[in-house]
Protein backbone atom coordinates (compact mmCIF):
# COMPACT_ATOMS: atom_id res chain seq x y z
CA UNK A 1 -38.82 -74.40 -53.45
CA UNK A 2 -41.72 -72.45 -52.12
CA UNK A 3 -40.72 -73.49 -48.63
CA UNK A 4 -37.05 -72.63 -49.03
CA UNK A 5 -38.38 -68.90 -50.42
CA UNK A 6 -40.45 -68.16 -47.17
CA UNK A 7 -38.02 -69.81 -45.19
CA UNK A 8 -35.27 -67.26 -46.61
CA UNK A 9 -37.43 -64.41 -46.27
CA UNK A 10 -38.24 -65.14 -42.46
CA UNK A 11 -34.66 -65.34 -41.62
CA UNK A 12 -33.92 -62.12 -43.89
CA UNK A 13 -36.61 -60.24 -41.29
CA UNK A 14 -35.45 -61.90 -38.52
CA UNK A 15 -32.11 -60.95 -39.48
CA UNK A 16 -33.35 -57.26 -40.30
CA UNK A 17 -34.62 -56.93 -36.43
CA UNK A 18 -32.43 -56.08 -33.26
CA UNK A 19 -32.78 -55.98 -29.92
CA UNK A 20 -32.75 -52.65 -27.80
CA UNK A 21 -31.96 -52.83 -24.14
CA UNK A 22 -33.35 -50.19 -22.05
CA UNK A 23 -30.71 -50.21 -19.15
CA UNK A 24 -32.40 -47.87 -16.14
CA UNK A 25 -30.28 -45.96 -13.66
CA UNK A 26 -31.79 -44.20 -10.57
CA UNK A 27 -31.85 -40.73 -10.50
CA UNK A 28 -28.91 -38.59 -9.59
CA UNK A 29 -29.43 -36.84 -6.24
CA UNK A 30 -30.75 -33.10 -6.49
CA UNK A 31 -28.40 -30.64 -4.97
CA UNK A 32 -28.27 -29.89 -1.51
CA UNK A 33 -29.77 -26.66 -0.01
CA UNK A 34 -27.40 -25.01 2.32
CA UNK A 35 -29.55 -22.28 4.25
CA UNK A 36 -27.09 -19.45 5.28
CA UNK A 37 -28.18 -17.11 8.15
CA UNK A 38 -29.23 -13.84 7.86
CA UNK A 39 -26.01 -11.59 8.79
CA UNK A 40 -26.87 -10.53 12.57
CA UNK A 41 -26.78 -6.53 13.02
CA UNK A 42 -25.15 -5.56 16.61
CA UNK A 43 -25.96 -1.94 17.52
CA UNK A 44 -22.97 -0.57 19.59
CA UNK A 45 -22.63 2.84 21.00
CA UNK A 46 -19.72 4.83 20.19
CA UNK A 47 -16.81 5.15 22.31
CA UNK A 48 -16.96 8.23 24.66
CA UNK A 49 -14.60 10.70 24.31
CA UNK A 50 -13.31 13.20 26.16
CA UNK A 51 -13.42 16.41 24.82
CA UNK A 52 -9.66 18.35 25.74
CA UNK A 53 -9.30 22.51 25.81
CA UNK A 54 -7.41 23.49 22.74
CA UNK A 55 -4.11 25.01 23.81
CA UNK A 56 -3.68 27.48 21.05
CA UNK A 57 -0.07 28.30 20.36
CA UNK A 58 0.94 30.55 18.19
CA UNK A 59 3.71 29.42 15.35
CA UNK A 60 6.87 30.75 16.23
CA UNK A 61 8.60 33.10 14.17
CA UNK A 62 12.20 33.96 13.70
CA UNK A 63 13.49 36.55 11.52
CA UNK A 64 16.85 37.27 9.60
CA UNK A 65 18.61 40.01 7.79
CA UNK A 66 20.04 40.03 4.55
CA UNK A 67 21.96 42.69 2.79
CA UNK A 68 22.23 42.54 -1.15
CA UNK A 69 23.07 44.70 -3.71
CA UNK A 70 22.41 44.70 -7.69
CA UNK A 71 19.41 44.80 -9.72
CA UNK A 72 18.73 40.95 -8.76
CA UNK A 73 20.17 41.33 -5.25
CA UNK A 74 16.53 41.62 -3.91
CA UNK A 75 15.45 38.41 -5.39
CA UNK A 76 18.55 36.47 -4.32
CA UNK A 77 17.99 37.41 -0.55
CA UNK A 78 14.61 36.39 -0.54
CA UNK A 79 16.41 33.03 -2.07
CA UNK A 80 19.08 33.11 0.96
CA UNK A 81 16.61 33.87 3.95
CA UNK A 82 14.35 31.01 2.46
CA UNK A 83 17.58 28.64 2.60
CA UNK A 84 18.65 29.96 6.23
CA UNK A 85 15.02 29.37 7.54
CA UNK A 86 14.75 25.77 6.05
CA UNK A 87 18.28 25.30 7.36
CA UNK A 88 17.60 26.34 10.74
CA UNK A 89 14.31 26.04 11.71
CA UNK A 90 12.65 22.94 9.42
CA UNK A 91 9.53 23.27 7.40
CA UNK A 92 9.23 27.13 7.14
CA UNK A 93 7.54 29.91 4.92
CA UNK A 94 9.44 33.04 4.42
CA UNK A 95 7.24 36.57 5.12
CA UNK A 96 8.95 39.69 4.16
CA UNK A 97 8.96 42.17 6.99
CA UNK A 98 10.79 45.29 5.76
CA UNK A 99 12.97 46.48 3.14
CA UNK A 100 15.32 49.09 2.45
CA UNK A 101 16.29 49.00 -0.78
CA UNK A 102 18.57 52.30 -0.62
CA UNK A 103 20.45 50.63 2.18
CA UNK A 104 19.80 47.29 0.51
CA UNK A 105 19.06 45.65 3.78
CA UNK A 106 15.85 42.71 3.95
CA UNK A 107 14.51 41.43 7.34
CA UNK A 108 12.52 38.18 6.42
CA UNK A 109 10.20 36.49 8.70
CA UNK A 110 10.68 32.74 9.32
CA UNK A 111 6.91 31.46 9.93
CA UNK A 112 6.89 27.79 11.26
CA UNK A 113 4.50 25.57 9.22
């Protein structure tokens, strides 16, 4: 009985045990190094250039006359000469050059822009 005891308990331990298995891999690779350049500076003179005279000319100015009448006949021929000058002569800026307001007659300047 003693035999079948000891005999039980060594296959209970036995039993009890298990078996590891180391499995071994080889190393992955380390990442490669890519070496990049240094950027290479080119020194490059600037383009010549040829300086020009400046040919100064002077805007060119037109002028019209507007008659009005009324308290807000002043204001509306500034509004009219504006209109002609855009009309006639493009991108303009209106300069008042006289005004008689007895006679209620404007000349307006027509200054090219």
């Amino acid at each position: 009985m003693k035999t079948i005891l000891v005999l039980g308990a060594a296959a209970a331990v036995l039993a009890g045990c298990s078996i590891k298995e180391t499995e071994v891999r080889q190393a992955a690779a380390p990442p490669r190094v890519v070496y990049v350049p240094a950027p290479t500076v080119v020194y490059q003179s600037p383009p010549t250039t040829v300086e020009q005279p400046m040919i100064y000319s002077a805007p060119s100015t037109q002028s019209v006359a507007v008659t009005y009448q009324g308290m807000n006949g002043f204001q509306l021929a500034w509004q009219k000469a504006d209109t002609y000058c855009d009309d006639h002569y493009g991108n303009t800026r209106v300069r008042l050059i006289s005004d008689d307001r007895t006679a209620g007659r404007a000349v307006f300047a027509c200054d090219t822009l």
